[in-house]
Protein backbone atom coordinates (compact mmCIF):
# COMPACT_ATOMS: atom_id res chain seq x y z
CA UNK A 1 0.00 0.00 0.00
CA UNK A 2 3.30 2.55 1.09
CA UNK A 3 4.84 1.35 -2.29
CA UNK A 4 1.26 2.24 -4.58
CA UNK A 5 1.08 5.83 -2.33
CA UNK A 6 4.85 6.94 -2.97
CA UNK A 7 3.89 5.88 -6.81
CA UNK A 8 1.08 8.39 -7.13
CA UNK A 9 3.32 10.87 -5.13
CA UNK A 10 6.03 10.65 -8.00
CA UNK A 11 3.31 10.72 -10.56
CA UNK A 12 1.76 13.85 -8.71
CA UNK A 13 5.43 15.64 -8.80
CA UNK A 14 6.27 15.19 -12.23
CA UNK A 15 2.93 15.62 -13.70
CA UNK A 16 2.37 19.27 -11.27
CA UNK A 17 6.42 19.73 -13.32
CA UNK A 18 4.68 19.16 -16.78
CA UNK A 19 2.21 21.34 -16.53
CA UNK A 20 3.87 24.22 -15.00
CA UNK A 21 6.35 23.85 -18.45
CA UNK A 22 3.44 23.59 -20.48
CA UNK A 23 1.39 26.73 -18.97
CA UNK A 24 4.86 28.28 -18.72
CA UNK A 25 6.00 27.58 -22.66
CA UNK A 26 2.85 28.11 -23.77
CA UNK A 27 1.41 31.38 -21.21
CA UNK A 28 1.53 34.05 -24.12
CA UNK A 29 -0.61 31.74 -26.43
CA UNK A 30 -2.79 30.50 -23.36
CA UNK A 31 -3.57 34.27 -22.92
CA UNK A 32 -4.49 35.26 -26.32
CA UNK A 33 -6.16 31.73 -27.14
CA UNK A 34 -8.59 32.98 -23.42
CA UNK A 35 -9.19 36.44 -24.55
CA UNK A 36 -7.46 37.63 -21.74
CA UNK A 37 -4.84 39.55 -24.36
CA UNK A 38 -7.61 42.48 -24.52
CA UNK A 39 -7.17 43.27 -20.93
CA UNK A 40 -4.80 46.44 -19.69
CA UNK A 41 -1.65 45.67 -18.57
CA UNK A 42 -2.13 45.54 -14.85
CA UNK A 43 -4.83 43.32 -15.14
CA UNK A 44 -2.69 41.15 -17.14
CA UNK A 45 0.46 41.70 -15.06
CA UNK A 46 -2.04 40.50 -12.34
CA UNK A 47 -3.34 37.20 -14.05
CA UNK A 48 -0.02 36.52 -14.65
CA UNK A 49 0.92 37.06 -11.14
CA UNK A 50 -1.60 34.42 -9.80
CA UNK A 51 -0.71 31.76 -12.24
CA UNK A 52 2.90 32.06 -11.00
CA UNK A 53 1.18 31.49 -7.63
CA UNK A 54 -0.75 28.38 -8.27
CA UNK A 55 2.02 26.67 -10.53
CA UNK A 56 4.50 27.35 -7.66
CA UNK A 57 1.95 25.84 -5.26
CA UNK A 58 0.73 22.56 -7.34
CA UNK A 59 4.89 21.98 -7.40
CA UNK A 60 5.83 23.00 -3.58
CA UNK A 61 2.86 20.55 -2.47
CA UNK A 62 3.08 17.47 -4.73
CA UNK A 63 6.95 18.06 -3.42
CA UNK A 64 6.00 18.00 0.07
CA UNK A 65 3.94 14.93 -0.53
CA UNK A 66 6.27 13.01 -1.77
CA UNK A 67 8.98 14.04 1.04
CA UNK A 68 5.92 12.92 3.79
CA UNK A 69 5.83 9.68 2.06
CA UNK A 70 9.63 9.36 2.23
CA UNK A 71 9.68 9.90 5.89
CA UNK A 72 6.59 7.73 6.62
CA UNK A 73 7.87 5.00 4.38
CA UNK A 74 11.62 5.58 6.34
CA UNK A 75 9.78 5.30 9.91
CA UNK A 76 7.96 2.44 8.92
């Protein structure tokens, strides 16, 4: 069960890592393809701003998942 949980933990990590490149390749076509490309400058700067946010969060907690299975997995 340990062994199937750190599995999905890797998977978790390095699919959260493909996305952010993907949304981070692709974030100037992303924008225009949403119709966000109309909006002023701050408002973009802004929408920017919070995608940074959530790709840096998706990464720092499929991370810390997979460091709380390490340690489980080492106590056990």
């Amino acid at each position: 069960m340990q062994k199937k949980n750190s599995i999905r933990a890797i998977i978790a990590l390095i699919t959260a890592i493909l996305i952010a490149i993907i949304v981070i390749a692709f974030e100037e076509t992303l924008i225009v393809a949403t119709g966000l490309g109309s909006l002023d400058p701050a408002t973009l700067q802004l929408v920017e701003t919070i995608l940074a946010i959530i790709i840096g969060l998706a990464i720092t907690t499929a991370i810390l998942v997979l460091i709380l299975f390490t340690i489980i997995k080492i106590v056990q």
